[in-house]
N, C-alpha and C. Protein backbone atom coordinates (compact mmCIF):
# COMPACT_ATOMS: atom_id res chain seq x y z
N UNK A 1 97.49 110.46 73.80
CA UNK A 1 97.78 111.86 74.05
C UNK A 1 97.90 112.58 72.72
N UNK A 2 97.44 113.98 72.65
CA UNK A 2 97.38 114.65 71.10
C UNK A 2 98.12 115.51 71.63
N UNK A 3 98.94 116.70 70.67
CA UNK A 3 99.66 117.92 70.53
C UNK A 3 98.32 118.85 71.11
N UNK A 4 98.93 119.46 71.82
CA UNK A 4 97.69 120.97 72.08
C UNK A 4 97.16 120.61 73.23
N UNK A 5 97.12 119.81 74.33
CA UNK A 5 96.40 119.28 74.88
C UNK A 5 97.23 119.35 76.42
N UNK A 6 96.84 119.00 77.57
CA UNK A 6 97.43 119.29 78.39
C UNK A 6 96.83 117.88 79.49
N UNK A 7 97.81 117.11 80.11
CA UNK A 7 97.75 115.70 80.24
C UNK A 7 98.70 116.09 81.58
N UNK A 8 98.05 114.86 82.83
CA UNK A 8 98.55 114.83 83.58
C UNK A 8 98.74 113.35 83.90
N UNK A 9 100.41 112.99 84.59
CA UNK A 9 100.77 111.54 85.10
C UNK A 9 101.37 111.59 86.25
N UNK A 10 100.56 111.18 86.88
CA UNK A 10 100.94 110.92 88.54
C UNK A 10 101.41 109.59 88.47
N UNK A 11 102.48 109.80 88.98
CA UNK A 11 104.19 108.60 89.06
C UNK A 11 103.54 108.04 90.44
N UNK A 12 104.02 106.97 90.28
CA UNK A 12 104.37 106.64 92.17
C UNK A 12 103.15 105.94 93.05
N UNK A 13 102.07 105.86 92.19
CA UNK A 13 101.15 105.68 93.13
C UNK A 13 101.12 104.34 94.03
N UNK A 14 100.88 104.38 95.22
CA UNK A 14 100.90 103.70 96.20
C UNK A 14 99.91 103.34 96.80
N UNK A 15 98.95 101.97 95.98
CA UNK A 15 97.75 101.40 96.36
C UNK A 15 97.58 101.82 98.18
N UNK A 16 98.24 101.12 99.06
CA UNK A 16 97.61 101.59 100.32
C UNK A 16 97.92 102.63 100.71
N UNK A 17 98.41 103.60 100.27
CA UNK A 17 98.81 104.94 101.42
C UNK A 17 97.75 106.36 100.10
N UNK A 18 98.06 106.21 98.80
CA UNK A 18 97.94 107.37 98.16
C UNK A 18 96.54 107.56 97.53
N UNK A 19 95.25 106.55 97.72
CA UNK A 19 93.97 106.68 96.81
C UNK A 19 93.69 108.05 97.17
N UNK A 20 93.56 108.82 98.20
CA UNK A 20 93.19 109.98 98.39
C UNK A 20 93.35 110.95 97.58
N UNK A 21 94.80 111.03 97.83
CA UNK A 21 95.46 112.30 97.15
C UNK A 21 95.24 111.93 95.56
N UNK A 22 95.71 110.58 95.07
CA UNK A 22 95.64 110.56 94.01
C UNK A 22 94.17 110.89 93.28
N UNK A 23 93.53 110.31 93.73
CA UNK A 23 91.79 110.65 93.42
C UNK A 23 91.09 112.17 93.19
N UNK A 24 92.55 112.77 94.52
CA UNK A 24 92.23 114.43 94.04
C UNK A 24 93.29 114.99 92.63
N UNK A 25 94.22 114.27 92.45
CA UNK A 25 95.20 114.77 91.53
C UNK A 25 94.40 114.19 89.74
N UNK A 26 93.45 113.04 89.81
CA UNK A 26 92.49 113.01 89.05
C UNK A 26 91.34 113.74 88.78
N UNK A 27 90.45 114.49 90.22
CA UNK A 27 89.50 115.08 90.04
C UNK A 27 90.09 116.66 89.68
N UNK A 28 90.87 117.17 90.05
CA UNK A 28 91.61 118.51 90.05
C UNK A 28 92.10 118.45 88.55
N UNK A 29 92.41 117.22 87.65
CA UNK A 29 92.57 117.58 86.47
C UNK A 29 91.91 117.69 85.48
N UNK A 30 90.62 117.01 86.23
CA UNK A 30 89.26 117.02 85.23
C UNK A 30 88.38 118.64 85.33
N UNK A 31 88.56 118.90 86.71
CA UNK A 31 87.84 120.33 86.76
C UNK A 31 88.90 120.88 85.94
N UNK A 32 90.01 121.00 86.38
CA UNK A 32 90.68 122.38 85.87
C UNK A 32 91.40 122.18 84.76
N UNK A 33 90.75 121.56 83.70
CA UNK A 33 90.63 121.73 82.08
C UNK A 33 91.50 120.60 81.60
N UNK A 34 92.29 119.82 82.12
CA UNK A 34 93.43 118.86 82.13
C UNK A 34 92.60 118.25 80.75
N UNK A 35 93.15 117.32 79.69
CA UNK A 35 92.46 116.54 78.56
C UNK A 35 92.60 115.43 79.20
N UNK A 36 93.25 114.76 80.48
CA UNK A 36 93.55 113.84 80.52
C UNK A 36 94.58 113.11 81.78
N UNK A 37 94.69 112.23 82.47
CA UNK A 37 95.34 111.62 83.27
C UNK A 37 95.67 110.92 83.14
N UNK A 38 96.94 110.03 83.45
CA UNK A 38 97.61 108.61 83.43
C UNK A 38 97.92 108.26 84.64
N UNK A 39 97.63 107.25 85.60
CA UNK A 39 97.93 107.09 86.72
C UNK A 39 98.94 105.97 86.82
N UNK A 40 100.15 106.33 87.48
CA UNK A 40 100.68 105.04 86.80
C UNK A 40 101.64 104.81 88.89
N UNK A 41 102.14 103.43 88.33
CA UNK A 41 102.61 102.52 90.00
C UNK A 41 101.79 101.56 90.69
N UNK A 42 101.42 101.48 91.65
CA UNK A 42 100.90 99.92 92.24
C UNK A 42 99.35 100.53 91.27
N UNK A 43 99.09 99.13 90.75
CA UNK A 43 97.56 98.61 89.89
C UNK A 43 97.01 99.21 91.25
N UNK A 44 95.72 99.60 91.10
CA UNK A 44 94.53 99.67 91.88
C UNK A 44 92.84 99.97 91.60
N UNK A 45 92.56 98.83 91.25
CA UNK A 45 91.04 98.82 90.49
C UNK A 45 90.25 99.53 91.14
N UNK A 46 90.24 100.05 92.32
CA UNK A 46 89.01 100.80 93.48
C UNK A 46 89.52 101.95 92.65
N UNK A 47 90.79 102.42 92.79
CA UNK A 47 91.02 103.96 92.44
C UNK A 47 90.41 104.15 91.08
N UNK A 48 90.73 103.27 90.27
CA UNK A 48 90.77 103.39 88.72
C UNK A 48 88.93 103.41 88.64
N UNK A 49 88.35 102.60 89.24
CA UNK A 49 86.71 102.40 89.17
C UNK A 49 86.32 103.66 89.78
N UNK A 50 86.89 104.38 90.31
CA UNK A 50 85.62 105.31 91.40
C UNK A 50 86.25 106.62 90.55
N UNK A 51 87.35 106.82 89.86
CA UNK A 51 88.08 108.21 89.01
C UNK A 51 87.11 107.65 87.67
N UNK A 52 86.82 106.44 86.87
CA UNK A 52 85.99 106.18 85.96
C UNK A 52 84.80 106.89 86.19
N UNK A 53 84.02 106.58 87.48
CA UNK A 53 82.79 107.07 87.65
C UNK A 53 82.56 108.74 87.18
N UNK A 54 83.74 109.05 88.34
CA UNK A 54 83.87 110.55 88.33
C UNK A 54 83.87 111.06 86.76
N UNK A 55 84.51 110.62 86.21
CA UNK A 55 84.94 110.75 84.17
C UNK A 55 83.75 110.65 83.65
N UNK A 56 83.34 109.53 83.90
CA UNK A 56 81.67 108.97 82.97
C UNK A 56 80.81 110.20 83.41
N UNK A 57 80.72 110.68 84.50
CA UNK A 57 79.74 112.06 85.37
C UNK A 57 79.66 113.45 85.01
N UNK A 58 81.50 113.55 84.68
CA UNK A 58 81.53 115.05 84.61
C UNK A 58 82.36 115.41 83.79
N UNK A 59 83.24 114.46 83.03
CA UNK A 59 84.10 114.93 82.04
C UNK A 59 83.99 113.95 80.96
N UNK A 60 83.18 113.28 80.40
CA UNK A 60 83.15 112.12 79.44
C UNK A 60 84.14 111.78 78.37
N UNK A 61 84.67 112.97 77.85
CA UNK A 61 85.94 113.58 76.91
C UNK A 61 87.85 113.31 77.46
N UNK A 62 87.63 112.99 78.68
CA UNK A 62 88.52 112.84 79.51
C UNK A 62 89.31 111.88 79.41
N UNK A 63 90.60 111.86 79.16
CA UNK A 63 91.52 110.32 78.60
C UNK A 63 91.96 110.30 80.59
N UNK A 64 91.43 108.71 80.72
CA UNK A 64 92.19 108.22 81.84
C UNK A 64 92.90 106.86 81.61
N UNK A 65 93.81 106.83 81.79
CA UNK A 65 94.53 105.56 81.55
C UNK A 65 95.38 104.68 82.78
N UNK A 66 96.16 103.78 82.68
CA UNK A 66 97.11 103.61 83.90
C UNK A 66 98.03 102.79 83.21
N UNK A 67 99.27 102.99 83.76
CA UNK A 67 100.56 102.61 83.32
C UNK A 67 101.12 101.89 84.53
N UNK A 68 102.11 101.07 84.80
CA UNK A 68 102.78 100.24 85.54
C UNK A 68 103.89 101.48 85.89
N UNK A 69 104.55 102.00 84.95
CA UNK A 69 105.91 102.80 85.44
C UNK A 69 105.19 104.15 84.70
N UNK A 70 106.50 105.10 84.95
CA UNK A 70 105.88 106.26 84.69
C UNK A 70 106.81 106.72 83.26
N UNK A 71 107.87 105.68 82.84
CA UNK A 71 108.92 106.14 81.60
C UNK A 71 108.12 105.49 80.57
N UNK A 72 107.17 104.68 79.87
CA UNK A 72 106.42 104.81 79.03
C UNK A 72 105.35 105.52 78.81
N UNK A 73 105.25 106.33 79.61
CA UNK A 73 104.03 107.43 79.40
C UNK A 73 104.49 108.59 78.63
N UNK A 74 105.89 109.09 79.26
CA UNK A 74 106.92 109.99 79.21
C UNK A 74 107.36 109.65 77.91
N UNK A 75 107.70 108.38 77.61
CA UNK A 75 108.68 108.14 76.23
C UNK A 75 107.28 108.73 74.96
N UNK A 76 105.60 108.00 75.03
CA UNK A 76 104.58 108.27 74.03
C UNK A 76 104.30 109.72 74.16
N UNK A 77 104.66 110.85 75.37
CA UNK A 77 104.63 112.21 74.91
C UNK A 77 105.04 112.74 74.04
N UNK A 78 107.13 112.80 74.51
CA UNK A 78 107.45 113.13 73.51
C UNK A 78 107.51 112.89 72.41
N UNK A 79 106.82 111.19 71.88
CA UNK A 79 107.27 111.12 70.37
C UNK A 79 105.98 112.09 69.88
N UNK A 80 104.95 112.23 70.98
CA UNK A 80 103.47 113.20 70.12
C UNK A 80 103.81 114.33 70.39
N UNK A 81 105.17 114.69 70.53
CA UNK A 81 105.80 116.16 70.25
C UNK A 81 105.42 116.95 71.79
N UNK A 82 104.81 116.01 73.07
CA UNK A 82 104.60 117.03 74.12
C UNK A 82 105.62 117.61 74.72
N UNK A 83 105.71 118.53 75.54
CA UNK A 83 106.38 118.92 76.51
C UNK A 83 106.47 118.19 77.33
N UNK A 84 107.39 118.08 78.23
CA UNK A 84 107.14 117.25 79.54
C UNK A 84 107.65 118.49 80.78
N UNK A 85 106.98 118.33 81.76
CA UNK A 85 106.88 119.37 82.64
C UNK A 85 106.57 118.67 84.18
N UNK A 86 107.55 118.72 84.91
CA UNK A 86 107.66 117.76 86.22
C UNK A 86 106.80 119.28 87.44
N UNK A 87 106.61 119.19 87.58
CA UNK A 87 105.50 120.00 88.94
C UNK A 87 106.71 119.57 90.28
N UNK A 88 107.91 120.57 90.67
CA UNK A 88 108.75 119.93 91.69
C UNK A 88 108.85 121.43 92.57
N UNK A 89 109.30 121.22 93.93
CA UNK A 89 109.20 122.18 94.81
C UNK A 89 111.18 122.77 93.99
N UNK A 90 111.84 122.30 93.76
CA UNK A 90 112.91 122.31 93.08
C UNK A 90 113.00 123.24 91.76
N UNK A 91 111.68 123.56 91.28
CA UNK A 91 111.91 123.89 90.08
C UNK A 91 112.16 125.40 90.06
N UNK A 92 111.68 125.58 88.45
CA UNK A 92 112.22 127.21 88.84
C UNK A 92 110.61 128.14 88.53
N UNK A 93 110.63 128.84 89.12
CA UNK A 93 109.07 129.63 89.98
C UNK A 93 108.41 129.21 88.53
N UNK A 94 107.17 129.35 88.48
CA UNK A 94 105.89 129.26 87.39
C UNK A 94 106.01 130.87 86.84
N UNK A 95 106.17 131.71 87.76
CA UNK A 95 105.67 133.00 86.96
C UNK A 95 106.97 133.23 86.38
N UNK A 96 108.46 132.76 86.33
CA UNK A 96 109.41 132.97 85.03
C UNK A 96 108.74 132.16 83.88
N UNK A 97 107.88 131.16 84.13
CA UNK A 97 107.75 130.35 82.97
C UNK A 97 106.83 130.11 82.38
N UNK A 98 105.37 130.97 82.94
CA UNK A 98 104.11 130.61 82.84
C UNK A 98 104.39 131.23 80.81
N UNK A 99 104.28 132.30 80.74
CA UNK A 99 104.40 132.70 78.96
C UNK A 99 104.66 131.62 78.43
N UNK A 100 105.59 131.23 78.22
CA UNK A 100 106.14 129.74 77.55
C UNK A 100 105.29 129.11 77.72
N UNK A 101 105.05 128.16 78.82
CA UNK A 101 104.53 127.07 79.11
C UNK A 101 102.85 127.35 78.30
N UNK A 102 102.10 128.61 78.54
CA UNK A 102 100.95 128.68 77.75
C UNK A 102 101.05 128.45 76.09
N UNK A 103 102.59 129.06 75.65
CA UNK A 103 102.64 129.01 74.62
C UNK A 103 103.05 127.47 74.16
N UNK A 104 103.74 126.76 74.88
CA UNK A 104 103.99 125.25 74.71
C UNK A 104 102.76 124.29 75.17
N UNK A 105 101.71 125.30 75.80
CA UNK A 105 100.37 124.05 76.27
C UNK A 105 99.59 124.44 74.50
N UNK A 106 99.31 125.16 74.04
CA UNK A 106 99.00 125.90 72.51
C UNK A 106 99.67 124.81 71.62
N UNK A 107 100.58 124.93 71.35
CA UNK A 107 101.51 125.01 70.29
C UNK A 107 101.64 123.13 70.26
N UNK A 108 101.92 122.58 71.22
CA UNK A 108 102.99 121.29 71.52
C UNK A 108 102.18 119.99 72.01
N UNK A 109 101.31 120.66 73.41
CA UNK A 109 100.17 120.22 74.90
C UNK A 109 101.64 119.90 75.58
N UNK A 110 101.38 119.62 77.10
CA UNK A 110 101.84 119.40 77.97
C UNK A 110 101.66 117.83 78.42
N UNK A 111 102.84 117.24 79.10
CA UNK A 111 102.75 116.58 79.83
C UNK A 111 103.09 116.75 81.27
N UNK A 112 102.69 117.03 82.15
CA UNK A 112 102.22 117.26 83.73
C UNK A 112 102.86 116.35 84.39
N UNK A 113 103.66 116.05 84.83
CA UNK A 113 104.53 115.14 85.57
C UNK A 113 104.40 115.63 87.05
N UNK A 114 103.09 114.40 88.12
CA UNK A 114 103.25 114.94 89.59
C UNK A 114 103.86 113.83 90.12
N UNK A 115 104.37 113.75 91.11
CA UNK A 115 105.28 112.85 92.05
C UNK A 115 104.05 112.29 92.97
N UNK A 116 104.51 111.35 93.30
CA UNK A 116 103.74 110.33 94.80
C UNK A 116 104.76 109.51 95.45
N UNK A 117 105.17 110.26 96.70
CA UNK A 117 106.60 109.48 97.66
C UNK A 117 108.08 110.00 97.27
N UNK A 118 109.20 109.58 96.91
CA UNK A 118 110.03 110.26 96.66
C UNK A 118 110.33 110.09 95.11
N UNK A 119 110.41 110.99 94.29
CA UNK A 119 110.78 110.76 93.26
C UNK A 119 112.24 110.60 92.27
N UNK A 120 112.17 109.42 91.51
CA UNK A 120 113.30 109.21 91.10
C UNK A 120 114.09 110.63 90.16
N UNK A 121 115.76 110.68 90.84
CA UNK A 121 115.98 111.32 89.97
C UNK A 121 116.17 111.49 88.68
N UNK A 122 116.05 110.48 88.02
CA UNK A 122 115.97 110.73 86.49
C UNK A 122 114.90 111.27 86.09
N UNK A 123 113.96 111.36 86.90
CA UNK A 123 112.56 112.09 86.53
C UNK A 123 113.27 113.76 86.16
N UNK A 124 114.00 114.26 86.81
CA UNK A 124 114.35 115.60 87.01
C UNK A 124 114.91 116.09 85.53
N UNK A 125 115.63 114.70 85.38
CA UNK A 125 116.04 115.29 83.88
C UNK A 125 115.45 114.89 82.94
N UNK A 126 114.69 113.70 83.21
CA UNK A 126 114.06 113.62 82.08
C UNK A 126 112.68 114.40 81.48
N UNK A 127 112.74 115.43 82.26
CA UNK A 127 111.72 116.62 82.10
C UNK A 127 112.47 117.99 81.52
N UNK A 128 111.04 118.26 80.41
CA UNK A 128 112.03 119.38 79.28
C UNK A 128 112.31 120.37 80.44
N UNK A 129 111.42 120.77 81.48
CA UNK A 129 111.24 121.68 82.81
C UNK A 129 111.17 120.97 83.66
N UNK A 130 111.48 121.84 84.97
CA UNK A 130 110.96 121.63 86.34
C UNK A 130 110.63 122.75 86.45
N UNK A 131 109.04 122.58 86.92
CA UNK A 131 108.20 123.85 87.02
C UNK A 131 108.13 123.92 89.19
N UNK A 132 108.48 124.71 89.62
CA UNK A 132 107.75 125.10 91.18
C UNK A 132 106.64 126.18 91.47
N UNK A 133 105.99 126.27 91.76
CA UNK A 133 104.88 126.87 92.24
C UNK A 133 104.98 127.75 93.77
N UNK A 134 105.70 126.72 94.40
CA UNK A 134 106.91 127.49 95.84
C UNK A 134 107.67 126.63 95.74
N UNK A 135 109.00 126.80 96.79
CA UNK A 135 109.44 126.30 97.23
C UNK A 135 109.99 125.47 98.30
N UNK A 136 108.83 126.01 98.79
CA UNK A 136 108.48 125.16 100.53
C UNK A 136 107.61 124.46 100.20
N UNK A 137 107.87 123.01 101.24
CA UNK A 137 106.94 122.28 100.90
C UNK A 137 105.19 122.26 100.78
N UNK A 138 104.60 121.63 100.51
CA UNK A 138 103.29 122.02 99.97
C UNK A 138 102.65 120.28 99.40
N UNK A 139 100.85 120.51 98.89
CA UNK A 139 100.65 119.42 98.74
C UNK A 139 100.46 119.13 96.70
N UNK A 140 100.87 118.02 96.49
CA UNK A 140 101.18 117.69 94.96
C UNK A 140 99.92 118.75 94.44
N UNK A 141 98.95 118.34 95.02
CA UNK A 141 97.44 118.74 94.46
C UNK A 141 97.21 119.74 94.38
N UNK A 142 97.84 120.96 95.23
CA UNK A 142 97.76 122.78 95.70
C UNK A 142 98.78 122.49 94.31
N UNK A 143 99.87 122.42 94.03
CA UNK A 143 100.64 122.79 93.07
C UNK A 143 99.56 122.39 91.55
N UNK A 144 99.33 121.39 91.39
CA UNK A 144 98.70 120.76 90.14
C UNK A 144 97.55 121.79 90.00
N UNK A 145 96.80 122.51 90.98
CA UNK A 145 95.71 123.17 90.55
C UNK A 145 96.21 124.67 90.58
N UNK A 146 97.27 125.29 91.09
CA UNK A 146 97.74 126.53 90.59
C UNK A 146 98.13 126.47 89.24
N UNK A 147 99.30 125.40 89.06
CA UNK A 147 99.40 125.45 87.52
C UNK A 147 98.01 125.24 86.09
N UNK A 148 97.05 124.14 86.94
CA UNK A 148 96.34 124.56 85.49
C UNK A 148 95.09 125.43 85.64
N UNK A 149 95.52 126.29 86.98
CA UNK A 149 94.35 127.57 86.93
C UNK A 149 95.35 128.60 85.94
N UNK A 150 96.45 128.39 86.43
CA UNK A 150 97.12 129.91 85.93
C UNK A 150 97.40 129.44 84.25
N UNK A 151 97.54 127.76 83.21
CA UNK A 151 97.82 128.11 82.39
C UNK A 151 96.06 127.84 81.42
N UNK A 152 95.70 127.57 82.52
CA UNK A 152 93.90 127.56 81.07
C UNK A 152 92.71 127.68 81.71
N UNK A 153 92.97 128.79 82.91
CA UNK A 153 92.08 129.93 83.28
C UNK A 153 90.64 128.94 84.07
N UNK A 154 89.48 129.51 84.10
CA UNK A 154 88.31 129.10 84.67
C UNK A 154 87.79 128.09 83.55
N UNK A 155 87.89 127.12 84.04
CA UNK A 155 87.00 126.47 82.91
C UNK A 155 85.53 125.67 82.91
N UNK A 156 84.85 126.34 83.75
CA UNK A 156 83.35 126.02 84.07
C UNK A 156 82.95 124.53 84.36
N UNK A 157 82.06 124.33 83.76
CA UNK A 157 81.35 123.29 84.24
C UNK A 157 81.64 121.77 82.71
N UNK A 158 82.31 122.23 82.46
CA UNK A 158 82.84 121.14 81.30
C UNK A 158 81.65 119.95 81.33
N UNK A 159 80.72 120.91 81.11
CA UNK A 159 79.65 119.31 80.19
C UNK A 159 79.31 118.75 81.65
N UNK A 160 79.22 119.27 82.65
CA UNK A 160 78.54 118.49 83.57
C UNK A 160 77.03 118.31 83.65
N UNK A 161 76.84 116.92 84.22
CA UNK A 161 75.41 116.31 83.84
C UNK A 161 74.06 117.39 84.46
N UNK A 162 74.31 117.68 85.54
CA UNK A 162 73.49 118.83 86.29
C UNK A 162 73.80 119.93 86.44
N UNK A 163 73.85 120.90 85.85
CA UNK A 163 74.46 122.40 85.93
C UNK A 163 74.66 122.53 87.47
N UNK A 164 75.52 123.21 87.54
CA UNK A 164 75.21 124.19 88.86
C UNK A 164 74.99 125.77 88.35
N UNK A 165 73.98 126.17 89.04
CA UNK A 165 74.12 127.58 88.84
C UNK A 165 74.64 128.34 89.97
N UNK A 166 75.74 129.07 89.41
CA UNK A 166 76.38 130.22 90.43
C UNK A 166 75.45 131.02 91.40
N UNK A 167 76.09 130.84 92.97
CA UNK A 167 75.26 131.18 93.18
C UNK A 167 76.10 132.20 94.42
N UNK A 168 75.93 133.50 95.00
CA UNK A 168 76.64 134.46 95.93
C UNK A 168 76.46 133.55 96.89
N UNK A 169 74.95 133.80 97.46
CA UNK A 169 74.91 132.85 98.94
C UNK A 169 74.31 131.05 98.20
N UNK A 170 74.58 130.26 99.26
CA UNK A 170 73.95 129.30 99.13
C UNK A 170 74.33 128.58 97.99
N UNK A 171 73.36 127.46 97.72
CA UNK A 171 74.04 126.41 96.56
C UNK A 171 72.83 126.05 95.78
N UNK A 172 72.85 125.77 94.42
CA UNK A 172 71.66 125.24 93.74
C UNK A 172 72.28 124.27 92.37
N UNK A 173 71.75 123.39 92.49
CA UNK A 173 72.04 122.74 90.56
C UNK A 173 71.02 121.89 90.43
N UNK A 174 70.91 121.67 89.04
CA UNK A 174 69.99 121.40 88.59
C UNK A 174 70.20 119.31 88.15
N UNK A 175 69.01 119.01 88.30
CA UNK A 175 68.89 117.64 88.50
C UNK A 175 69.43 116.91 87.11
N UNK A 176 70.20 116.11 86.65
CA UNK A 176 70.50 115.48 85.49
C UNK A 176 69.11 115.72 84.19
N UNK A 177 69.87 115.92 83.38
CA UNK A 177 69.34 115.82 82.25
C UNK A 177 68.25 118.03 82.17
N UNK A 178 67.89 118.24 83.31
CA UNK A 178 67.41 119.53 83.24
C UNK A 178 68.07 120.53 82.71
N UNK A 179 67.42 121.38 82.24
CA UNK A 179 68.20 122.37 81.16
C UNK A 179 68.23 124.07 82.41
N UNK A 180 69.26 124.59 82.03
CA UNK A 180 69.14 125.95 83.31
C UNK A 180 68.52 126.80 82.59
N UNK A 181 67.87 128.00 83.18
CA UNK A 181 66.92 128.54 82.73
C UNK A 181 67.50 130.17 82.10
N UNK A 182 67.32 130.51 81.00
CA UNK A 182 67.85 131.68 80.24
C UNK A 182 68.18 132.61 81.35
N UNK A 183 69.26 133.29 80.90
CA UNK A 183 69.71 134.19 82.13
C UNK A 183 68.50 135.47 81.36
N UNK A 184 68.31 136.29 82.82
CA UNK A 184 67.11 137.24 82.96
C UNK A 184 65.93 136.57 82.81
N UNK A 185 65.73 135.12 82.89
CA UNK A 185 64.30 134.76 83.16
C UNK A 185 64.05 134.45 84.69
N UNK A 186 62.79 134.05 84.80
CA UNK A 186 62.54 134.06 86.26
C UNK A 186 63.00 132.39 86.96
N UNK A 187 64.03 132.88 87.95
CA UNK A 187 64.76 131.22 88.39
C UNK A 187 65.95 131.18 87.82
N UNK A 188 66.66 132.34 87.02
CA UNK A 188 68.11 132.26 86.74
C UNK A 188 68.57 133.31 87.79
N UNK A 189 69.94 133.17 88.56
CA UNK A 189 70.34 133.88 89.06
C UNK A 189 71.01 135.06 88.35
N UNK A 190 70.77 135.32 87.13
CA UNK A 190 71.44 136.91 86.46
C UNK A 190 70.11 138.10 86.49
């Protein structure tokens, strides 16, 4: 993990009940600008192999790792000076804290702390924040992608192998390795 950077660790994971969600709390951090994931709780080579794929495809730059517990992930943040920032329905709203938190994802990077099952309370304190998004319940993944839409905006197509080009109606992208075609030429949608 580096300073400036914004890193997510999903605690808790639970080989038979959580590949789903977790797989989205990996893909949701790769679209939406995340530097990085740590998946940490029951080992699971399917999850870890098929979030690799996804990484090798569309984010190559992408730190994925996995941890057994979730307090050595937490302890190598802060010594790289991160923030630590727990994502809890408990916390206190995002829009008192979003300023900061952009200025501490800048300045510091973030560490992203999401839950899977019930989470221990020392997690609560051992986070510089508890960030909420609402306060009614909701799913880990709706919270994880409000927060890193609202703190590092649209972040396109991060180096993906086949463009997609935007499109109003309908869908189009372009086949690996093809280049998209100058906007105002003929076959770009601008």
């Amino acid at each position: 993990m580096m300073p400036g950077g914004v890193y997510v660790l999903r605690m808790g994971h639970r080989a038979g009940r959580d590949k789903r969600v977790t797989t989205h709390v990996a893909l949701a951090s790769m679209a939406l600008g995340a530097s990085g994931v740590i998946l940490s709780g029951d080992e699971d080579p399917g999850l870890m192999e098929s979030v690799t794929k996804a990484r090798d495809r569309w984010a190559p730059g992408f730190l994925l790792e996995y941890s057994k517990g979730w307090r050595e992930p937490v302890e190598r943040a802060r010594e790289a000076g991160l923030a630590i920032v727990h994502l809890t329905m408990y916390g206190v709203e995002l829009e008192f804290l979003l300023e900061g938190l952009r200025a501490l994802a800048r300045s510091r990077g973030l560490l992203v702390l999401v839950g899977a099952g019930k989470v221990p309370r020392e997690v609560y304190s051992a986070a510089d924040l508890n960030v909420a998004v609402t306060h009614l319940p909701h799913s880990e993944v709706a919270a994880l992608a409000v927060l890193l839409h609202e703190l590092l905006g649209f972040r396109g197509q991060r180096g993906s192998p086949g463009p997609v080009l935007p499109q109003l109606r309908g869908k189009l992208a372009l086949p690996r390795g093809a280049r998209p075609p100058a906007p105002g030429s003929p076959g770009s949608s601008s």
